[in-house]
Protein backbone atom coordinates (compact mmCIF):
# COMPACT_ATOMS: atom_id res chain seq x y z
CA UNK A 1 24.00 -0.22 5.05
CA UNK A 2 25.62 0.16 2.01
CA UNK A 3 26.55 3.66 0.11
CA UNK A 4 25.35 3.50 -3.53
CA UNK A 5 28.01 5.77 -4.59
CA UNK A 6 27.86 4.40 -8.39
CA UNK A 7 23.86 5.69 -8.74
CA UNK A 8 24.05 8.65 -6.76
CA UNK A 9 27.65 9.79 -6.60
CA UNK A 10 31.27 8.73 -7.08
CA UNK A 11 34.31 8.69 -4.52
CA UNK A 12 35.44 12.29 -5.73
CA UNK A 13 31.76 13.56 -4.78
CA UNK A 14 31.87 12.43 -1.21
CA UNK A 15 35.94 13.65 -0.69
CA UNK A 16 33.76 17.26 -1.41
CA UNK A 17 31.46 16.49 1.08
CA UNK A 18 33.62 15.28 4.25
CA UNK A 19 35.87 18.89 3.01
CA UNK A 20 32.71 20.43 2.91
CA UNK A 21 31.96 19.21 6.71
CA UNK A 22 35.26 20.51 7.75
CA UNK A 23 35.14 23.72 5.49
CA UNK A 24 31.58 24.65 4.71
CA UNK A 25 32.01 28.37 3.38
CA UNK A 26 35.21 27.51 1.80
CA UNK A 27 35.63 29.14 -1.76
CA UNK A 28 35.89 26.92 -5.37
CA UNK A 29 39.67 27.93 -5.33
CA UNK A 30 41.00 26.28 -2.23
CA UNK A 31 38.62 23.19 -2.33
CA UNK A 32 40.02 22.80 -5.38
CA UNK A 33 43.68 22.94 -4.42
CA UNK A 34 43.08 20.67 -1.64
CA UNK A 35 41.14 18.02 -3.85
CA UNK A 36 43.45 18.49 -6.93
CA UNK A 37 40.60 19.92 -8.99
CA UNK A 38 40.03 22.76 -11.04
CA UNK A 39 37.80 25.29 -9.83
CA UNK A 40 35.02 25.16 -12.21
CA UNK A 41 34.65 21.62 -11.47
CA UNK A 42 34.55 21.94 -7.97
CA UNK A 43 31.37 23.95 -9.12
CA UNK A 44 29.92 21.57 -10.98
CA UNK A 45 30.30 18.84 -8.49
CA UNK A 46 29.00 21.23 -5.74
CA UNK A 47 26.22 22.16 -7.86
CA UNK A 48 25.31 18.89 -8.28
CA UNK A 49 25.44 17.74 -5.10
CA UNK A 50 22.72 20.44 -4.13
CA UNK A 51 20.13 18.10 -6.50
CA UNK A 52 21.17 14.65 -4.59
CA UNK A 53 22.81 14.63 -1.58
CA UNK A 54 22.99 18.24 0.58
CA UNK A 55 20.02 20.22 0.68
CA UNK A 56 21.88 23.62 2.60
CA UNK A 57 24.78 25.09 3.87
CA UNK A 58 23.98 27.44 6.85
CA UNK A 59 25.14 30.14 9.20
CA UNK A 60 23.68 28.90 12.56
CA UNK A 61 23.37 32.75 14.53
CA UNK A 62 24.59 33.02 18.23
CA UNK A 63 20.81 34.00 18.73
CA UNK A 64 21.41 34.74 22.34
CA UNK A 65 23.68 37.38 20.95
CA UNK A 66 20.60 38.41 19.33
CA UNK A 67 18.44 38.21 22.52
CA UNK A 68 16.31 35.30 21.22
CA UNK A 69 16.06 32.09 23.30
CA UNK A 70 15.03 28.53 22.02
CA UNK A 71 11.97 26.97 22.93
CA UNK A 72 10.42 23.40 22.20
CA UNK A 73 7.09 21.66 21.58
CA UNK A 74 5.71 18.61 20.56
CA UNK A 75 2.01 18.88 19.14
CA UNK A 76 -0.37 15.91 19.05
CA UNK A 77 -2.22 16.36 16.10
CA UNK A 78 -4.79 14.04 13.56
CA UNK A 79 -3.26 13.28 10.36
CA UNK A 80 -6.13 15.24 8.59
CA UNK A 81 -4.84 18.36 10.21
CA UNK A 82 -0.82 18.33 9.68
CA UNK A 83 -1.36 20.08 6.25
CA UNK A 84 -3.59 23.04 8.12
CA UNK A 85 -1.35 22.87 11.14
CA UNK A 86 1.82 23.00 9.47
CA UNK A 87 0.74 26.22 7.20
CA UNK A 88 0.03 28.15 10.68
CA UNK A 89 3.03 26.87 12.21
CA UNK A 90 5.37 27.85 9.19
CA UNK A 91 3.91 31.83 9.64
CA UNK A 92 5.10 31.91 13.03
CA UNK A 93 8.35 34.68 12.93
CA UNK A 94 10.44 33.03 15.46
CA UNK A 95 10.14 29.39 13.92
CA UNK A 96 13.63 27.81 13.41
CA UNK A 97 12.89 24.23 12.55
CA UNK A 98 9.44 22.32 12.09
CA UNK A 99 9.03 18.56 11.74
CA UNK A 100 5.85 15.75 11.64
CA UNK A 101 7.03 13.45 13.89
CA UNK A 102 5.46 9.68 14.71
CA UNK A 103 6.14 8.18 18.75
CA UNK A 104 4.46 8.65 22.06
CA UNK A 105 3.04 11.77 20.59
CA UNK A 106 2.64 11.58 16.57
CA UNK A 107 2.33 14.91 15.15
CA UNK A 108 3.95 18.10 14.79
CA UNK A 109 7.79 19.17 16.88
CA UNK A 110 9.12 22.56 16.04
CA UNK A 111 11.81 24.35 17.86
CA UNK A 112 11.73 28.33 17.89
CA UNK A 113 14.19 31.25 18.76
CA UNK A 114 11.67 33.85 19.97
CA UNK A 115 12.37 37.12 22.52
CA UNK A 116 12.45 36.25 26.24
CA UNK A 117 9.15 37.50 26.52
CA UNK A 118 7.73 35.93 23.88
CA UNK A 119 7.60 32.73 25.65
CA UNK A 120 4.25 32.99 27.05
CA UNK A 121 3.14 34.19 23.67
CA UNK A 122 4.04 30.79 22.46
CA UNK A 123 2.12 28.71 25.18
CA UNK A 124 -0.91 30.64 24.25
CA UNK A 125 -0.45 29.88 20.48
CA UNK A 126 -0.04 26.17 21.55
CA UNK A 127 -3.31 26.31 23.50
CA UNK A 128 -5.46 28.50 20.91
CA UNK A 129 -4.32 25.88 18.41
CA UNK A 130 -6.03 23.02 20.87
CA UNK A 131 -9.06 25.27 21.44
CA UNK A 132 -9.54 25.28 18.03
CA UNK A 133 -9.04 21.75 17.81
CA UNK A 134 -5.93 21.60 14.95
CA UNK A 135 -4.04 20.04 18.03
CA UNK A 136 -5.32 17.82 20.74
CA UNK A 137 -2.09 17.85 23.01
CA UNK A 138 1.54 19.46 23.68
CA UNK A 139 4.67 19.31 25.66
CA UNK A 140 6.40 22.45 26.04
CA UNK A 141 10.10 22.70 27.13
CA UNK A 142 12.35 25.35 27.54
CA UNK A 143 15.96 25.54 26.91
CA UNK A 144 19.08 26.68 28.86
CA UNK A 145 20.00 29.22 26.72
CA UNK A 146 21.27 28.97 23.48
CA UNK A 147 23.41 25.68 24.60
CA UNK A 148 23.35 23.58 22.11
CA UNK A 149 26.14 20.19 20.86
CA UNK A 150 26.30 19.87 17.38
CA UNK A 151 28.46 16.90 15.64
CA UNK A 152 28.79 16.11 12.09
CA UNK A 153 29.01 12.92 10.58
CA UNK A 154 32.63 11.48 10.36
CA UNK A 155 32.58 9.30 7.39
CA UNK A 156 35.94 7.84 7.80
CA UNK A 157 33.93 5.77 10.45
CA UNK A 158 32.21 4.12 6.95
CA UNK A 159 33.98 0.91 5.85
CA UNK A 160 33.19 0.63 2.47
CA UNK A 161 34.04 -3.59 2.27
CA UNK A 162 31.38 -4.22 4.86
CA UNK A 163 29.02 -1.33 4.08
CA UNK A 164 28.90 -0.37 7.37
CA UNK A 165 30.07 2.32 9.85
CA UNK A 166 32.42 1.38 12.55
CA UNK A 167 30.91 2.32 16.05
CA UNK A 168 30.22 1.08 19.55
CA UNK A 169 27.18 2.14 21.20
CA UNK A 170 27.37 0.41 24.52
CA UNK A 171 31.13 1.14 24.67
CA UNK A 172 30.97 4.88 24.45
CA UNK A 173 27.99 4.97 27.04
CA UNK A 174 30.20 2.68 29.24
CA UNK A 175 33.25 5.38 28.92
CA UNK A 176 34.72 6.24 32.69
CA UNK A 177 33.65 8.98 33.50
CA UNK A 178 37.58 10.01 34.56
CA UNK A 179 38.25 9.53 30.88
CA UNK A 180 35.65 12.15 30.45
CA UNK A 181 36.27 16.31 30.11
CA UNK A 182 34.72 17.64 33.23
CA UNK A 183 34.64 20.85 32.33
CA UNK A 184 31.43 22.10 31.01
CA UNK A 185 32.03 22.09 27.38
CA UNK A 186 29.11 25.59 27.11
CA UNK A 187 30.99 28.04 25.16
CA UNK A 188 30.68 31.67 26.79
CA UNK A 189 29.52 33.01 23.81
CA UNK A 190 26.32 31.19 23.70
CA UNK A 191 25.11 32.08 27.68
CA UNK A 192 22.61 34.49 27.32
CA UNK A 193 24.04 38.60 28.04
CA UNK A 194 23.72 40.34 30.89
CA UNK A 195 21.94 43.14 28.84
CA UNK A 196 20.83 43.44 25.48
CA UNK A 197 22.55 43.86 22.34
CA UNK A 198 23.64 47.55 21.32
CA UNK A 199 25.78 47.59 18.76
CA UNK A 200 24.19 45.68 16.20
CA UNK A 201 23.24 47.09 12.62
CA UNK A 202 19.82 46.32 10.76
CA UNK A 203 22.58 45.22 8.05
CA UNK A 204 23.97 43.00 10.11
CA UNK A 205 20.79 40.99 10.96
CA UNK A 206 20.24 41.23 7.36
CA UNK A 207 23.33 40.01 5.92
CA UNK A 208 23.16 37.58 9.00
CA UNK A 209 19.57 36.39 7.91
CA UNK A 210 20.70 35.86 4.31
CA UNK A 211 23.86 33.68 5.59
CA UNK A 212 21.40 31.57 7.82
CA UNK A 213 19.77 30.75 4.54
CA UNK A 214 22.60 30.19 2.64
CA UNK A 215 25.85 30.74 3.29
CA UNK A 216 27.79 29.91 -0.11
CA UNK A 217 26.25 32.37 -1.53
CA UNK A 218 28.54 35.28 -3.11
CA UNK A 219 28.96 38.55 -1.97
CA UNK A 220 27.35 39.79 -5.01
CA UNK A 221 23.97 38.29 -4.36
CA UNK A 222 24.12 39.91 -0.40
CA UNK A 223 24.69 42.87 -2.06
CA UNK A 224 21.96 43.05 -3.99
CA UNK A 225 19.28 41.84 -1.34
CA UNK A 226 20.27 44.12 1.34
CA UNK A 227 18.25 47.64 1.87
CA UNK A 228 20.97 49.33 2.67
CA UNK A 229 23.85 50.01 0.00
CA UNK A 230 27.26 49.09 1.16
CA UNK A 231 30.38 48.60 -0.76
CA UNK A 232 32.07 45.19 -1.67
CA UNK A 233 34.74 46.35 0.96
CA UNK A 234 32.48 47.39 3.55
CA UNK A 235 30.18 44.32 2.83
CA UNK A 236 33.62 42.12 3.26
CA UNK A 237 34.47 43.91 6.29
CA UNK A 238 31.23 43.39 7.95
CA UNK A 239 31.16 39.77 7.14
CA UNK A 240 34.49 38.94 9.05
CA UNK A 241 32.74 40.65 12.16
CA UNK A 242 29.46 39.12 11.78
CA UNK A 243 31.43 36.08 11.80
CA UNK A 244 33.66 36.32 15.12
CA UNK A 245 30.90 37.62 16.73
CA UNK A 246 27.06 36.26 15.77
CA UNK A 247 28.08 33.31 13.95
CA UNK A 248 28.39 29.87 16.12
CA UNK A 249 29.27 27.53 13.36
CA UNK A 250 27.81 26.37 9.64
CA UNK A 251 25.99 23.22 9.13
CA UNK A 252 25.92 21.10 6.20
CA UNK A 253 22.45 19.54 6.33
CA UNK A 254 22.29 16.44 4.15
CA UNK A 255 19.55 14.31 2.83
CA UNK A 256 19.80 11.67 4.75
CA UNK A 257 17.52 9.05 2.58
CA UNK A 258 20.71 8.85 -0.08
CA UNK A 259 22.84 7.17 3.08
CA UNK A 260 19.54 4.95 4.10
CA UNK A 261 19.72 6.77 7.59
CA UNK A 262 17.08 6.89 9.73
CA UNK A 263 16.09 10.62 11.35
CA UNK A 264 15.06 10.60 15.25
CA UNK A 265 14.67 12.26 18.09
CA UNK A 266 15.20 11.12 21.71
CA UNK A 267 13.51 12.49 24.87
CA UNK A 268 15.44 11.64 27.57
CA UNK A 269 14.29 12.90 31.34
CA UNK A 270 17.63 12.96 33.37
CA UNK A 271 20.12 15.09 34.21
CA UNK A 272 22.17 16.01 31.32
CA UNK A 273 25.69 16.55 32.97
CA UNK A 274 27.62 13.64 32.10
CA UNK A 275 26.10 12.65 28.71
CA UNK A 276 26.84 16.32 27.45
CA UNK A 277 30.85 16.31 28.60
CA UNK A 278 30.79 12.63 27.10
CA UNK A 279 28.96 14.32 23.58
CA UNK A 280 31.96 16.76 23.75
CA UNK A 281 34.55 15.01 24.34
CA UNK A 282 34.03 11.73 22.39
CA UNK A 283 31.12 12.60 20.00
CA UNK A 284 29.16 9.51 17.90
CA UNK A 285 30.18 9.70 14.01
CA UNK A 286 26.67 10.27 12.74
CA UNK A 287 25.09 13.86 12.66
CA UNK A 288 23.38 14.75 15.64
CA UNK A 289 22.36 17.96 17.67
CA UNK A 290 21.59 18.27 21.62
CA UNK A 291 19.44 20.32 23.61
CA UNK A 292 18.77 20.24 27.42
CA UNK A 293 15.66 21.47 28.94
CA UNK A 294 13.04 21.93 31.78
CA UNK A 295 9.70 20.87 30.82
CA UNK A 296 6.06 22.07 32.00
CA UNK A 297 6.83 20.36 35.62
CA UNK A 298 9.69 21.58 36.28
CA UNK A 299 11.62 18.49 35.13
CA UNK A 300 15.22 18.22 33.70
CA UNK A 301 16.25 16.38 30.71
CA UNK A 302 17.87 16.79 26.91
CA UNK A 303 16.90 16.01 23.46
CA UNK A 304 19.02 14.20 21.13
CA UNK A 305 18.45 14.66 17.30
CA UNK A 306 20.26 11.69 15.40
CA UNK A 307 20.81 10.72 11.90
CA UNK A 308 22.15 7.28 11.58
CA UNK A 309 21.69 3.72 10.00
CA UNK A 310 19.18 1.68 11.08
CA UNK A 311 21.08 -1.18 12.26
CA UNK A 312 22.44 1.93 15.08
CA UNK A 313 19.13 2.95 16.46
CA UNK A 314 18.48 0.11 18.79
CA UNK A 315 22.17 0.50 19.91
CA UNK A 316 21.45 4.07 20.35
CA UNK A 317 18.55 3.56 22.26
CA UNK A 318 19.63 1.26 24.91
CA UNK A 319 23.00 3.39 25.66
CA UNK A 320 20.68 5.94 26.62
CA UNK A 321 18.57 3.58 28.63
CA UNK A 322 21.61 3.17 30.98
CA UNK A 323 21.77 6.81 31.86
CA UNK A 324 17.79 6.74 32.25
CA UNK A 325 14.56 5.01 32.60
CA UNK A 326 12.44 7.41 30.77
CA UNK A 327 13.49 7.70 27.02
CA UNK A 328 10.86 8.56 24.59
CA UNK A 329 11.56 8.10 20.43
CA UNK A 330 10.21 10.17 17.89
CA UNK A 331 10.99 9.03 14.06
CA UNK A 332 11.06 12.37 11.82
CA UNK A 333 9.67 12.44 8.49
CA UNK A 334 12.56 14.10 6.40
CA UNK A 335 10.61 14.88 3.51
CA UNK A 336 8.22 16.82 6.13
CA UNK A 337 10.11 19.18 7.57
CA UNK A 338 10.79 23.06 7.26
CA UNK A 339 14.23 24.81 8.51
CA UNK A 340 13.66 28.62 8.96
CA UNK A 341 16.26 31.38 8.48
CA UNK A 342 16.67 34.27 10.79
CA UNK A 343 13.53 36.40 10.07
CA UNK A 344 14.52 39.57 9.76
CA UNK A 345 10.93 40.85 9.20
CA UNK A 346 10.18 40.09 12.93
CA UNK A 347 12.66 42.76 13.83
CA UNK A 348 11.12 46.51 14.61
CA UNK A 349 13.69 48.82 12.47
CA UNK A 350 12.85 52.18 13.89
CA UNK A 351 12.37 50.89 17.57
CA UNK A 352 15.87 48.51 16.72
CA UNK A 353 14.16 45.80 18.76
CA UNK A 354 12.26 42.32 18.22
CA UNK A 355 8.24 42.67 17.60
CA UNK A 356 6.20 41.20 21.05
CA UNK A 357 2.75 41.44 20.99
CA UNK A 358 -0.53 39.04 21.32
CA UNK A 359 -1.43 40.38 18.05
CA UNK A 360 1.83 39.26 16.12
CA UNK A 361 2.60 36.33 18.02
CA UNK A 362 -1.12 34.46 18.29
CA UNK A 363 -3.77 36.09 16.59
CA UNK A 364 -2.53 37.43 13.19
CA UNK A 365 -1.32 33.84 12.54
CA UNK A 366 -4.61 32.41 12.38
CA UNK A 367 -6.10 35.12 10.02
CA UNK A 368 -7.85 33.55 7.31
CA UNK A 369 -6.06 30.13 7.87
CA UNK A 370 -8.39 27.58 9.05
């Protein structure tokens, strides 16, 4: 695989975007001390980039801070329906990422960070949506908390005289497992709390909601969108404490189709010990994100979202086959896919609590929508 960097952008371009990785909210000023450019070309450059190559730069929310937990699905649906299926899907107010997806099931996956008790809501939007035939099947999973492993793409693993990025599949499954952390690499930050939230601010979900959209963009522009008036000091203020404590990290989501990399997800049903302290402690180069779960049966196992060449995903998927016989692949479409922000409409202001009801969480949604 070989990085057109002459058609889509020079050397300087990607030095921004491995700082970017590493620094994601950094401001025009230091990039550009670090890079040895001015700061209104750092602008440019960044501004450009936002037409080619990334297509955000997010807050990802400690949402069990929030009291939301992650669910899953996969929904088998007819081609004729994604368009239909995807409109209802995108109303839901706990979505957090939607996808079509083509495997053992081709149709629709979409994640969601939705109150505790909101999970049966969700199984009974899954099954009105078969009743009323937009899907034919599902699998449901549910996550351990809010544990998630998320690694970014190391491009000094790229070797730009053979096009191709330097890694081992079958050697890092093969690690020792004595050469691997055994300490469990979940932050205690991200296990759900032992009672809800009380100190929050509406402001804070909404500044946090507008930094889970973007979160380069200026202080200025928060200012503006936010209901309540706060001052540039109190605004800054509030943004250092948002970040130590409802911020995990910020992604840099690329578009992968400028690198040639292929988008997948991986099903795998084992027990997710060892391949999560070896994601930790000796993580791929390519951008990926894991999840563990239990499914509908009761069964244990993990998702693996990866972004990589081509040439890696066979490698890929027999390192996984040695930790387990079951290992499903989805392909992703990545010009089909939808990445929610925090919704702060789904949050009850006077009652300074998430909205759970049948009505908001199944029926309204399919109101005048198929």
């Amino acid at each position: 695989m070989q990085m057109k960097l002459t058609e889509t952008f020079d050397s300087t371009d990607l030095e921004l975007i491995i700082l970017l990785q590493e620094k994601p909210i950094a401001n025009y000023s230091l990039i550009g001390k670090l890079l040895g450019l001015s700061s209104p070309t750092v602008k440019r450059r960044i501004d450009g980039l936002y037409s080619k190559v990334i297509n955000r730069i997010v807050a990802i929310p400690k949402y069990s801070r929030l009291n939301l937990v992650p669910s899953s699905i996969f929904l088998e649906v007819n081609y004729t329906n994604f368009d239909k299926i995807e409109k209802i899907i995108d109303l839901h107010p706990y979505l957090y990422f939607r996808v079509r997806t083509y495997g053992k099931i081709n149709g629709i996956h979409a994640t969601f960070r939705l109150p505790q008790e909101g999970a049966n809501y969700l199984k009974s939007f899954v099954k009105e949506l078969i009743n009323k035939n937009i899907a034919k099947n599902y699998l449901f999973f549910e996550h351990y908390s809010d544990y998630t492993i998320r690694g970014t793409p190391r491009f000094s693993a790229y070797t730009s005289k053979s096009g191709s990025w330097e890694f081992s599949w079958q050697k890092w499954i093969s690690t020792p497992k004595d050469k691997v952390s055994r300490k469990d690499p979940i932050d205690d930050n991200i296990e759900p709390p032992k009672q809800k939230e009380k100190n929050i601010e509406f402001s804070d979900l909404e500044i946090l909601s507008l930094l889970s959209a973007d979160s380069r963009q200026k202080n200025v522009n928060i200012l503006n969108k936010l209901t309540e008036k706060l001052s540039p000091q109190r605004l800054s203020d509030k943004l250092q404490e948002i970040k130590q404590k409802y911020i995990s990290t910020y992604r840099v989501y690329l578009n992968w189709g400028v690198f040639d990399f292929t988008e997948v997800i991986f099903n795998v049903k084992t027990d997710s010990d060892f391949f999560k302290q070896l994601l930790s402690t000796y993580p791929p180069p390519f951008q990926t994100t894991f999840r563990d779960y239990v499914d509908t049966n009761g069964r244990k196992g993990f998702l693996l979202y990866l972004s990589c060449p081509p040439s890696h995903l066979i490698d890929a998927f027999e390192s996984l086959m040695k930790i387990s016989n079951d290992v499903e692949l989805y392909l992703m479409n990545r010009k089909q896919q939808y990445r929610a922000p925090l919704n702060i409409k789904a949050f009850d202001k006077k009652k300074m609590d998430w909205i759970v009801s049948e009505d908001y969480l199944v029926l309204n949604l399919f109101e005048n929508k198929i």
